[in-house]
N, C-alpha and C. Protein backbone atom coordinates (compact mmCIF):
# COMPACT_ATOMS: atom_id res chain seq x y z
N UNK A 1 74.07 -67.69 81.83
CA UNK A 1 73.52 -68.97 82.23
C UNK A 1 72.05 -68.77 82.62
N UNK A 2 71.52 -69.94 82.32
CA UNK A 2 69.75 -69.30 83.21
C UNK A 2 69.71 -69.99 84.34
N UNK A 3 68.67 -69.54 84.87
CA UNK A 3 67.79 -69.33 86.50
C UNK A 3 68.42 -71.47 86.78
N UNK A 4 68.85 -71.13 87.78
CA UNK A 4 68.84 -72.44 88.29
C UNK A 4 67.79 -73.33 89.25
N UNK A 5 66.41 -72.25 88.99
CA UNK A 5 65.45 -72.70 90.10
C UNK A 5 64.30 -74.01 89.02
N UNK A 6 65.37 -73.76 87.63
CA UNK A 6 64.48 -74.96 86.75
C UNK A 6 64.94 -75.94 86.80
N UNK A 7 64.40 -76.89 85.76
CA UNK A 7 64.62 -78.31 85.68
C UNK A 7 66.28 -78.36 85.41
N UNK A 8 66.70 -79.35 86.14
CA UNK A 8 68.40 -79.89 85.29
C UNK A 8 68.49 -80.14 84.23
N UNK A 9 67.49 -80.73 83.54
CA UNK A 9 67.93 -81.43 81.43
C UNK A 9 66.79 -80.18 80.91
N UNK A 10 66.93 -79.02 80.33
CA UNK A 10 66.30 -78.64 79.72
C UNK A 10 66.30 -78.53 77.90
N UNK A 11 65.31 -79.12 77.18
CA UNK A 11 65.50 -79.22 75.87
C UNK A 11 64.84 -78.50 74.93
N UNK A 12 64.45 -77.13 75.81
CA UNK A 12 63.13 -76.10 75.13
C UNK A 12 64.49 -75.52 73.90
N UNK A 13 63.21 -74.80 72.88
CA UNK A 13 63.73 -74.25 71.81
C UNK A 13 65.02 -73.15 71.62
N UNK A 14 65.66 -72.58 71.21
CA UNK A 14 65.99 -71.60 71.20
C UNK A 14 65.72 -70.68 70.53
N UNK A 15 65.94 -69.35 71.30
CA UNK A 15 65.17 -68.24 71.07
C UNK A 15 66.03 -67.02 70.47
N UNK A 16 65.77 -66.43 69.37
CA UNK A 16 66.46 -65.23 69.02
C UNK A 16 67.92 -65.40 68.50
N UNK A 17 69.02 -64.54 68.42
CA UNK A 17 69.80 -64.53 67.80
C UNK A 17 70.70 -64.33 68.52
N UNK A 18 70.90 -64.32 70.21
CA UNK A 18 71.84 -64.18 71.34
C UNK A 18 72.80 -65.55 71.08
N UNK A 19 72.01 -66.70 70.81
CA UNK A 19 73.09 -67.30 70.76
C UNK A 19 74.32 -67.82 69.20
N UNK A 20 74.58 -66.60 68.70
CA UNK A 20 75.15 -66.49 67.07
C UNK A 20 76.56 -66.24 67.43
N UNK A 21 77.33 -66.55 69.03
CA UNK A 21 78.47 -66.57 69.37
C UNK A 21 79.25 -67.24 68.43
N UNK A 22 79.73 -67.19 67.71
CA UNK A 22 81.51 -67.58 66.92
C UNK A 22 81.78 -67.93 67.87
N UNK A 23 83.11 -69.26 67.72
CA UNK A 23 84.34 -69.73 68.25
C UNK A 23 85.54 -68.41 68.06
N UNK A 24 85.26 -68.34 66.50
CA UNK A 24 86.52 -67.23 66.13
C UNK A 24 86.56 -66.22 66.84
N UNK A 25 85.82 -65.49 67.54
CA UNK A 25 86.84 -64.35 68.47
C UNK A 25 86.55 -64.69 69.82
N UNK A 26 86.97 -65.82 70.00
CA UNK A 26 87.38 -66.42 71.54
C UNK A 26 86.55 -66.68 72.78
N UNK A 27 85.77 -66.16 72.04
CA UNK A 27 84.23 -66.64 73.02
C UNK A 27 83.08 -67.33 73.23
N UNK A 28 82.90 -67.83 74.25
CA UNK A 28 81.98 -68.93 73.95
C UNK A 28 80.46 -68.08 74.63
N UNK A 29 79.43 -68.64 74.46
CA UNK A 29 78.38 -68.05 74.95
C UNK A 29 77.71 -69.46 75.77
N UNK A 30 77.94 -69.84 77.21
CA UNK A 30 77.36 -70.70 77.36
C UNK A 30 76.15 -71.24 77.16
N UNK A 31 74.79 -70.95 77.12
CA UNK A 31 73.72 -71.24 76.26
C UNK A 31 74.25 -72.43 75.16
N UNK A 32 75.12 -72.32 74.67
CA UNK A 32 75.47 -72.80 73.27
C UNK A 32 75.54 -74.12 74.04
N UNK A 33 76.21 -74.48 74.66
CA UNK A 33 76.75 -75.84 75.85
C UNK A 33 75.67 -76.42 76.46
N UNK A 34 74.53 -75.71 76.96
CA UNK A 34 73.60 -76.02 78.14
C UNK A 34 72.82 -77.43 77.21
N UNK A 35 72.97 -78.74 78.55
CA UNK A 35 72.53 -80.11 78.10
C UNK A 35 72.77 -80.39 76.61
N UNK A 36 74.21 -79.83 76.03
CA UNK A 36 74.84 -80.76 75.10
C UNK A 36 75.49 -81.97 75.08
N UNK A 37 75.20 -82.75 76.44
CA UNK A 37 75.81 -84.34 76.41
C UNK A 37 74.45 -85.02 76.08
N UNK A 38 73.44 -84.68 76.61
CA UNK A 38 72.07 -85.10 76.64
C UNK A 38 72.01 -85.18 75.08
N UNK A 39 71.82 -83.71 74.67
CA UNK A 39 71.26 -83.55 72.82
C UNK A 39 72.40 -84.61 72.17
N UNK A 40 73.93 -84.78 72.54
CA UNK A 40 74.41 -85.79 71.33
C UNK A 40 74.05 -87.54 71.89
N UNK A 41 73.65 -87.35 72.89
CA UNK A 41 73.10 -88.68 73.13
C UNK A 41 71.69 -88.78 72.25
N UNK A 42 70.72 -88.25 72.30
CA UNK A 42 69.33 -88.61 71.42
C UNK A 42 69.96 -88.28 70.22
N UNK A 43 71.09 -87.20 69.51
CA UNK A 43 71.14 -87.11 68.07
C UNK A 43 71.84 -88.39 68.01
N UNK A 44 73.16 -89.27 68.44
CA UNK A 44 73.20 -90.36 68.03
C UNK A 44 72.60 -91.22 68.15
N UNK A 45 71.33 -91.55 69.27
CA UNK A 45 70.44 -92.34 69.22
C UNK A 45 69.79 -92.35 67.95
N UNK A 46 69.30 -91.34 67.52
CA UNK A 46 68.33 -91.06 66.11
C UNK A 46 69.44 -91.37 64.79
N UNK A 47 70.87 -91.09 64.94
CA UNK A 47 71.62 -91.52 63.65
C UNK A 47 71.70 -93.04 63.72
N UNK A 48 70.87 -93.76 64.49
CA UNK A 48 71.72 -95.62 65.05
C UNK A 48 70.62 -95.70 64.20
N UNK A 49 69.34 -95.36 64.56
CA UNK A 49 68.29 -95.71 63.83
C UNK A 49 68.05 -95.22 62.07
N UNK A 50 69.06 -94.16 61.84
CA UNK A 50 68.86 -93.90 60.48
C UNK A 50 70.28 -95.27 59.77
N UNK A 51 70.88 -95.04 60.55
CA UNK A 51 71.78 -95.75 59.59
C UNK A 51 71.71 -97.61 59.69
N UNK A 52 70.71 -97.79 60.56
CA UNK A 52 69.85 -98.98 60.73
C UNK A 52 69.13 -99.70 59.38
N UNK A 53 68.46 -98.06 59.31
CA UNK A 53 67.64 -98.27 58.18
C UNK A 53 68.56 -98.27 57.14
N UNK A 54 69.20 -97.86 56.85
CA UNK A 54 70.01 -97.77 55.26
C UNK A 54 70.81 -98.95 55.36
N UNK A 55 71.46 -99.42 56.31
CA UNK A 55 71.99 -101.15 56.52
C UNK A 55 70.87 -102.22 56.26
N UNK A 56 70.00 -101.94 56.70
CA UNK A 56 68.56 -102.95 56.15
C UNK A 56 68.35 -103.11 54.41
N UNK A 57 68.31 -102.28 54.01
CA UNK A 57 68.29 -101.83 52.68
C UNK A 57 69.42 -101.97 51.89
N UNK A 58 70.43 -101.81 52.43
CA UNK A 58 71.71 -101.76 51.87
C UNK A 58 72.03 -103.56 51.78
N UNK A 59 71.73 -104.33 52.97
CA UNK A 59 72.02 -105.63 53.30
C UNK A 59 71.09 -106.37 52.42
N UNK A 60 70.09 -106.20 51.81
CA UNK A 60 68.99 -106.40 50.99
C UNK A 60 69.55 -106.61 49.73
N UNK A 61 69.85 -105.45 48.83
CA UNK A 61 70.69 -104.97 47.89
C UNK A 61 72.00 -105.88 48.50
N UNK A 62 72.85 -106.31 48.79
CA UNK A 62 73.66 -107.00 48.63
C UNK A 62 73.91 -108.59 48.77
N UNK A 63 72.30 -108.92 49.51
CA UNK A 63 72.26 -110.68 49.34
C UNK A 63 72.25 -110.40 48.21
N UNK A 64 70.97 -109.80 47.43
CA UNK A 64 70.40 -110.00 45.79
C UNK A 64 71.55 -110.21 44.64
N UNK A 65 72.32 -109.61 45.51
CA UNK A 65 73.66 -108.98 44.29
C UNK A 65 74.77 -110.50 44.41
N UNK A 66 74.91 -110.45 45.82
CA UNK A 66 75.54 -111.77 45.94
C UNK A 66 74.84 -113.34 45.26
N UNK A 67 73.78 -113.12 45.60
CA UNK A 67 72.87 -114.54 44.73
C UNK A 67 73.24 -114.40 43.29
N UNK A 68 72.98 -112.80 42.80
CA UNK A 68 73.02 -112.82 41.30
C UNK A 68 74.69 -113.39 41.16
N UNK A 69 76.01 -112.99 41.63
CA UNK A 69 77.04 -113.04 41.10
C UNK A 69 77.61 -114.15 41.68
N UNK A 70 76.50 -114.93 42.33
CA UNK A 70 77.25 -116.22 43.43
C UNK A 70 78.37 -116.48 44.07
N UNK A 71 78.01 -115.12 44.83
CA UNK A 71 78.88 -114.87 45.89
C UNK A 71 80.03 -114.29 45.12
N UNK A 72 80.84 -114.24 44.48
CA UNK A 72 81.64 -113.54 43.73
C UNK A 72 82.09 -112.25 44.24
N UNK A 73 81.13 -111.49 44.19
CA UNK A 73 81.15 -109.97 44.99
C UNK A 73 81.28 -110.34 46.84
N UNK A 74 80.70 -111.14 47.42
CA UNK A 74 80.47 -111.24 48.07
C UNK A 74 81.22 -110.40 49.49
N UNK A 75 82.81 -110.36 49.17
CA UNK A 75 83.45 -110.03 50.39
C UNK A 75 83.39 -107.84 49.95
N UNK A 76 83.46 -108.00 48.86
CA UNK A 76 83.21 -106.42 48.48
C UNK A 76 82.01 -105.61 49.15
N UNK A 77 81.39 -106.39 49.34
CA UNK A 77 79.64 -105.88 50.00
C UNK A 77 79.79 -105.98 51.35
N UNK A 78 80.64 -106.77 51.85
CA UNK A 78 80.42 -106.86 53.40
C UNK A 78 81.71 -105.38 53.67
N UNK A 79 82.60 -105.12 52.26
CA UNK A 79 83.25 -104.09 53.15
C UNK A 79 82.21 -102.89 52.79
N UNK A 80 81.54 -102.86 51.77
CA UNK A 80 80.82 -101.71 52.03
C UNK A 80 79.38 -101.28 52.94
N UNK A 81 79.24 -102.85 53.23
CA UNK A 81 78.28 -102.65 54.45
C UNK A 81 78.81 -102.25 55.54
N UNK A 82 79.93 -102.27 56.17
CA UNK A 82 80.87 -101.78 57.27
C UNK A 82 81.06 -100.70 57.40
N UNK A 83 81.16 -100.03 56.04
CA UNK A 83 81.40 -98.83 55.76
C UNK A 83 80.06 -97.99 55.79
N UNK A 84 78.96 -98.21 55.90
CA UNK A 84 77.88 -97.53 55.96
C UNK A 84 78.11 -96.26 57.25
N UNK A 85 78.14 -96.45 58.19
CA UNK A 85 77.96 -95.79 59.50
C UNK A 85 79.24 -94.44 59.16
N UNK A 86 80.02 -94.84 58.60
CA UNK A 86 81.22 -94.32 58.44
C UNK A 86 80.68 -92.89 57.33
N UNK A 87 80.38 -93.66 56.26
CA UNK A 87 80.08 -92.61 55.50
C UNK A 87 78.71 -91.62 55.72
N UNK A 88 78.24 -92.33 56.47
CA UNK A 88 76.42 -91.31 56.78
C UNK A 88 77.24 -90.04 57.36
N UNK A 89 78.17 -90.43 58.69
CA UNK A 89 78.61 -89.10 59.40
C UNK A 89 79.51 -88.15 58.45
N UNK A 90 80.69 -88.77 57.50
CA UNK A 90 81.16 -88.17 56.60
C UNK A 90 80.45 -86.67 55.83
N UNK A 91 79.34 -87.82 55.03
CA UNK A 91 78.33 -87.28 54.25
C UNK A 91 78.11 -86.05 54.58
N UNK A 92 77.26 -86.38 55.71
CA UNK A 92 76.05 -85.51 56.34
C UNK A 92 77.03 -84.38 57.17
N UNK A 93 77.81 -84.74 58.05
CA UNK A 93 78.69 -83.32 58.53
C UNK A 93 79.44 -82.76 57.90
N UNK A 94 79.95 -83.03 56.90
CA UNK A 94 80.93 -82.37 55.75
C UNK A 94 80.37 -81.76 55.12
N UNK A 95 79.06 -81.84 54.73
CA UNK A 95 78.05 -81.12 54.27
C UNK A 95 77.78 -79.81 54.39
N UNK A 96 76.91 -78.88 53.72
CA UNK A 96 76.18 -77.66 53.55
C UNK A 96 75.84 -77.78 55.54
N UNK A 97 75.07 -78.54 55.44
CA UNK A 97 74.69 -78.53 57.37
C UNK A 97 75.17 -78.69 58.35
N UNK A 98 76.59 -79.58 58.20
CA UNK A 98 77.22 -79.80 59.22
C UNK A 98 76.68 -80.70 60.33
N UNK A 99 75.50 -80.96 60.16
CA UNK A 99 75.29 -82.16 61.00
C UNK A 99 74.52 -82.99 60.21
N UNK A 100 74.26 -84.63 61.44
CA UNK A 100 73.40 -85.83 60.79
C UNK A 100 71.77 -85.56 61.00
N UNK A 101 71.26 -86.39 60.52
CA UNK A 101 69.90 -86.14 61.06
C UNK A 101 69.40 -86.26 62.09
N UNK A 102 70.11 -87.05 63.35
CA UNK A 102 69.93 -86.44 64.77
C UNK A 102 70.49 -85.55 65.26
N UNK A 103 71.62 -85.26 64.32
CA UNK A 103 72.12 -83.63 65.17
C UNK A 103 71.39 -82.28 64.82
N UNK A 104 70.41 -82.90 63.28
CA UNK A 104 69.32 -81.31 62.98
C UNK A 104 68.55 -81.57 63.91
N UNK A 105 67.72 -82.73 64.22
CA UNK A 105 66.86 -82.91 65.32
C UNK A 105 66.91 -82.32 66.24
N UNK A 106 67.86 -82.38 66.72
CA UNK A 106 68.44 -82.33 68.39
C UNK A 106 69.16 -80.61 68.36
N UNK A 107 69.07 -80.28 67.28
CA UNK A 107 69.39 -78.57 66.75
C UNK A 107 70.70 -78.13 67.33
N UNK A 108 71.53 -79.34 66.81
CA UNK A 108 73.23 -78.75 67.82
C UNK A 108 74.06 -79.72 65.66
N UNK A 109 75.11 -78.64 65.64
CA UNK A 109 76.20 -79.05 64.95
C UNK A 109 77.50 -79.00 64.98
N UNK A 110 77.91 -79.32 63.94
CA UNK A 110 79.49 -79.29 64.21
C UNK A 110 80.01 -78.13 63.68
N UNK A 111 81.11 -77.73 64.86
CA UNK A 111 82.17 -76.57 63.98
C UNK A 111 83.61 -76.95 64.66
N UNK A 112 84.35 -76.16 63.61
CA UNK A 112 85.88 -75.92 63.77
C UNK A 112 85.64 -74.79 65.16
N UNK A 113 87.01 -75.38 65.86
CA UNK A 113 87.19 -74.14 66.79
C UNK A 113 87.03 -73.02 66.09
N UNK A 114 88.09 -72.57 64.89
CA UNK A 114 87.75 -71.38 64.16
C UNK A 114 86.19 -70.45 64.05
N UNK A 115 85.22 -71.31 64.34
CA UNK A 115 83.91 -71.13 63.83
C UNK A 115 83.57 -71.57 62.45
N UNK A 116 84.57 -71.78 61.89
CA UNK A 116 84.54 -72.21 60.05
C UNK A 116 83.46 -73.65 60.45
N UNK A 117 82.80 -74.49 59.42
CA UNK A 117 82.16 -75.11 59.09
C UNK A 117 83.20 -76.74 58.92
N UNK A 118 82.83 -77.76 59.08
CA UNK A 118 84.30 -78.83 58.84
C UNK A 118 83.82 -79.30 57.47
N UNK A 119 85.31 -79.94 56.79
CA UNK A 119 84.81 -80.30 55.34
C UNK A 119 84.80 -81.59 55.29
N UNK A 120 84.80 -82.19 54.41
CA UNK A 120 84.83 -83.89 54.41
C UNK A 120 85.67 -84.53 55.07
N UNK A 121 86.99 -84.23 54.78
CA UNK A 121 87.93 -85.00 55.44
C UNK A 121 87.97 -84.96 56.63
N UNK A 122 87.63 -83.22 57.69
CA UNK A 122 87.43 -83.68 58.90
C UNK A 122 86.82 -84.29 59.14
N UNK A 123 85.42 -84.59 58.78
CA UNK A 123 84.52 -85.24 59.27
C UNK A 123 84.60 -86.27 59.20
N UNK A 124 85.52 -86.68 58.03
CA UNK A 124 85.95 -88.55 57.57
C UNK A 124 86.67 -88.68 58.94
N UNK A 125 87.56 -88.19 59.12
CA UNK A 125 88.78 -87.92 60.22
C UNK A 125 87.98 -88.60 61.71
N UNK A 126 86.80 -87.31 61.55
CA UNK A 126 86.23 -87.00 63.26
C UNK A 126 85.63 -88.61 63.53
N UNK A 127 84.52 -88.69 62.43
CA UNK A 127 83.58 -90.55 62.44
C UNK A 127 84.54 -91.13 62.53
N UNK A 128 85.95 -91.57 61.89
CA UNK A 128 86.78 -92.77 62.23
C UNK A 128 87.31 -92.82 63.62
N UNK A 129 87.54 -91.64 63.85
CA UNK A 129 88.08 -91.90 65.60
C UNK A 129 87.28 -91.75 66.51
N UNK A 130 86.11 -91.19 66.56
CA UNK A 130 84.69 -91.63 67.31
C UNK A 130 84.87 -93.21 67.42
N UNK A 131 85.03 -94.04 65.82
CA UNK A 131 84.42 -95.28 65.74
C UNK A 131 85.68 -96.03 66.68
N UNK A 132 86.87 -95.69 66.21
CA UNK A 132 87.82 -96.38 66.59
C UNK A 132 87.78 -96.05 68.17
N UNK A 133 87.79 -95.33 68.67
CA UNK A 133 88.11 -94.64 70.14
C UNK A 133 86.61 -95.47 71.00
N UNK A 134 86.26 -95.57 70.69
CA UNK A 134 84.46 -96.35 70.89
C UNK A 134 85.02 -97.59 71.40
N UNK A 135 85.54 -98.50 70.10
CA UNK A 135 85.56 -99.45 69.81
C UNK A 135 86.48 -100.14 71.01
N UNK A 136 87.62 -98.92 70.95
CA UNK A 136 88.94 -99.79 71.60
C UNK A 136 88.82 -99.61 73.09
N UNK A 137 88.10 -98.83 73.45
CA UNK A 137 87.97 -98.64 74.96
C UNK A 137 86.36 -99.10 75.53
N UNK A 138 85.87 -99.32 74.64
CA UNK A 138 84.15 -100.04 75.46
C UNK A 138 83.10 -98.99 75.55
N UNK A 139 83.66 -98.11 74.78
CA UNK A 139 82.54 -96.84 75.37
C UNK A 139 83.20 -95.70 76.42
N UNK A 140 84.23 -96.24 77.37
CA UNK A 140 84.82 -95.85 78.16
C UNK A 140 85.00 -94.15 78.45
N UNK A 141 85.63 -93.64 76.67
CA UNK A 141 86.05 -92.67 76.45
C UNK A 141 84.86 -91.72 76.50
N UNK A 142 83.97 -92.08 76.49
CA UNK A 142 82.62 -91.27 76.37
C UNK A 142 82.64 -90.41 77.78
N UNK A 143 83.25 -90.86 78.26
CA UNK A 143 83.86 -89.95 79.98
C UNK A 143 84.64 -88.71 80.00
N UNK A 144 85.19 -88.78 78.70
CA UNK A 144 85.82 -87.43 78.42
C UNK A 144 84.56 -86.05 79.01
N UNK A 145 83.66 -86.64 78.01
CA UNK A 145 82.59 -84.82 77.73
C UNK A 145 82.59 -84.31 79.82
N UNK A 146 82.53 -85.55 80.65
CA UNK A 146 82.22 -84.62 81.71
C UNK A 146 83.07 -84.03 82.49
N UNK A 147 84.32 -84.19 81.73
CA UNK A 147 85.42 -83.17 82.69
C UNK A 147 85.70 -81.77 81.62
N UNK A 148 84.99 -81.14 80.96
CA UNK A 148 85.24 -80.08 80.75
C UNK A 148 83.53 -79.53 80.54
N UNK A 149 83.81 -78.34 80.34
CA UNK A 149 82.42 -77.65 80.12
C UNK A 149 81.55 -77.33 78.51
N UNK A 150 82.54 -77.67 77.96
CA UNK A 150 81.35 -77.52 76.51
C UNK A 150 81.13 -79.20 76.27
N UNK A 151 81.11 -80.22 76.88
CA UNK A 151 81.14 -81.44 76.34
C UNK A 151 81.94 -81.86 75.47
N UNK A 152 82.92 -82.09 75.28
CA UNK A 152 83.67 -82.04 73.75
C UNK A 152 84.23 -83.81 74.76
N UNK A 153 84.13 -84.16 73.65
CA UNK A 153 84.90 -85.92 73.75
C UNK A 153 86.51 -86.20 73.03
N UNK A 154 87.07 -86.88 73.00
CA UNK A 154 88.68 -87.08 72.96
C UNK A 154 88.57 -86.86 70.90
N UNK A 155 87.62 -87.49 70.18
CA UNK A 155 88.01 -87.03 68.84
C UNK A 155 87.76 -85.85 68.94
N UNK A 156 86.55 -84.64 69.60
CA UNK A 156 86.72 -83.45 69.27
C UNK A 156 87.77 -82.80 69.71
N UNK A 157 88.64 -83.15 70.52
CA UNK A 157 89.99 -82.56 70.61
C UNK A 157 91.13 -82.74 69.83
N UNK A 158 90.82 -84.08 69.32
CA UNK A 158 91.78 -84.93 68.37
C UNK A 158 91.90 -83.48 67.31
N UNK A 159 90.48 -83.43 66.29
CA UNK A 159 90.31 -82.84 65.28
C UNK A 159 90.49 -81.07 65.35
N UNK A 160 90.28 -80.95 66.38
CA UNK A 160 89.88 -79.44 66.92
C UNK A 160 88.45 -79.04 66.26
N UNK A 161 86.94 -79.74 66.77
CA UNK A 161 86.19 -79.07 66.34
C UNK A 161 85.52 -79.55 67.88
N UNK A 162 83.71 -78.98 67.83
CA UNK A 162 83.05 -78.85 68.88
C UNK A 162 81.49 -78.97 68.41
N UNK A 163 81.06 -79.43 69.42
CA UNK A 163 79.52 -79.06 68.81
C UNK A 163 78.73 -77.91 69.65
N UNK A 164 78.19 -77.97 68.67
CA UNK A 164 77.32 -76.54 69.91
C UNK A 164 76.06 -76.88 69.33
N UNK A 165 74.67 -75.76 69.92
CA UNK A 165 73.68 -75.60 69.88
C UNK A 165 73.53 -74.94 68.81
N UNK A 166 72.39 -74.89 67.95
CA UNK A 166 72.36 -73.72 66.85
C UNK A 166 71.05 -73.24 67.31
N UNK A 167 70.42 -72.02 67.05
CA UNK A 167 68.91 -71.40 67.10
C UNK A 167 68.38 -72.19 65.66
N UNK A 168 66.97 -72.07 66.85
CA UNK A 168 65.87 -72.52 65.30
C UNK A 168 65.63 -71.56 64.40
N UNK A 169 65.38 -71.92 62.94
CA UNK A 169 65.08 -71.28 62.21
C UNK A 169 63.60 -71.10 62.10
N UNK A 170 62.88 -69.94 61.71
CA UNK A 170 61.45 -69.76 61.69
C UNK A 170 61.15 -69.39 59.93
């Protein structure tokens, strides 16, 4: 742990290769944890605003489409506008990176307890019960991360994965 004579939210870089702790052999390296409720708060702040933008664009592309087919399509577009938010997290954490573009920001991703990497379906899995668990309790559940110590919320237990910190790359 470091010096407690610093600030409480610290969001400086990380340094070196101390923190390359695996899940898989049972250990955690706290570093990995330190102000991870903070970092997934600004990385989902920054995914509201990416997937903002692609709903703008996307909602654009589907009046046009609806005018062209007069309305015809119409209820098809509103399910795939719904579906936007859904698939960005899919996408992007199932991915080569494992995280969205506020979770590279914010330099924390997702893993399997194992340490393995998650594949699509978890991640389809993890975004639907984020969305749903959100939805049905008010936010409520977001109370989970502060009764344990790595932050983990009720879908990362659901799924069995976690986020952690990653080091920067140079």
């Amino acid at each position: 742990m470091k010096n407690t004579d610093g600030p409480l939210i610290e969001l400086s870089p990380l340094k070196g290769d101390q923190h390359e702790t695996r899940a898989a052999n049972g250990t955690f390296n706290p570093d990995d944890f330190e102000s991870i409720r903070l970092r997934r708060i600004f990385a989902y702040a920054i995914d509201v605003l990416c997937i903002a933008v692609i709903s703008i664009a996307a909602t654009f592309a589907a009046t046009l489409i609806g005018v062209i087919t007069f309305g015809v399509l119409t209820p098809l577009l509103v399910l795939i506008l719904t579906a936007i938010p859904l698939a960005y997290h899919t996408l992007l954490v199932g991915g080569p990176g494992s995280a969205t573009f506020g979770m590279r920001f914010m330099n924390v991703r997702m893993e399997r307890m194992n340490g393995d990497a998650p594949d699509y379906l978890i991640a389809l899995i993890h975004a639907a019960l984020f969305y749903f668990t959100l939805a049905a309790t008010s936010s409520l559940i977001l109370l989970v991360s502060l009764f344990n110590p790595r932050g983990r919320l009720l879908h990362d237990y659901l799924v069995d994965t976690m986020i952690r910190r990653v080091p920067i790359r140079s």
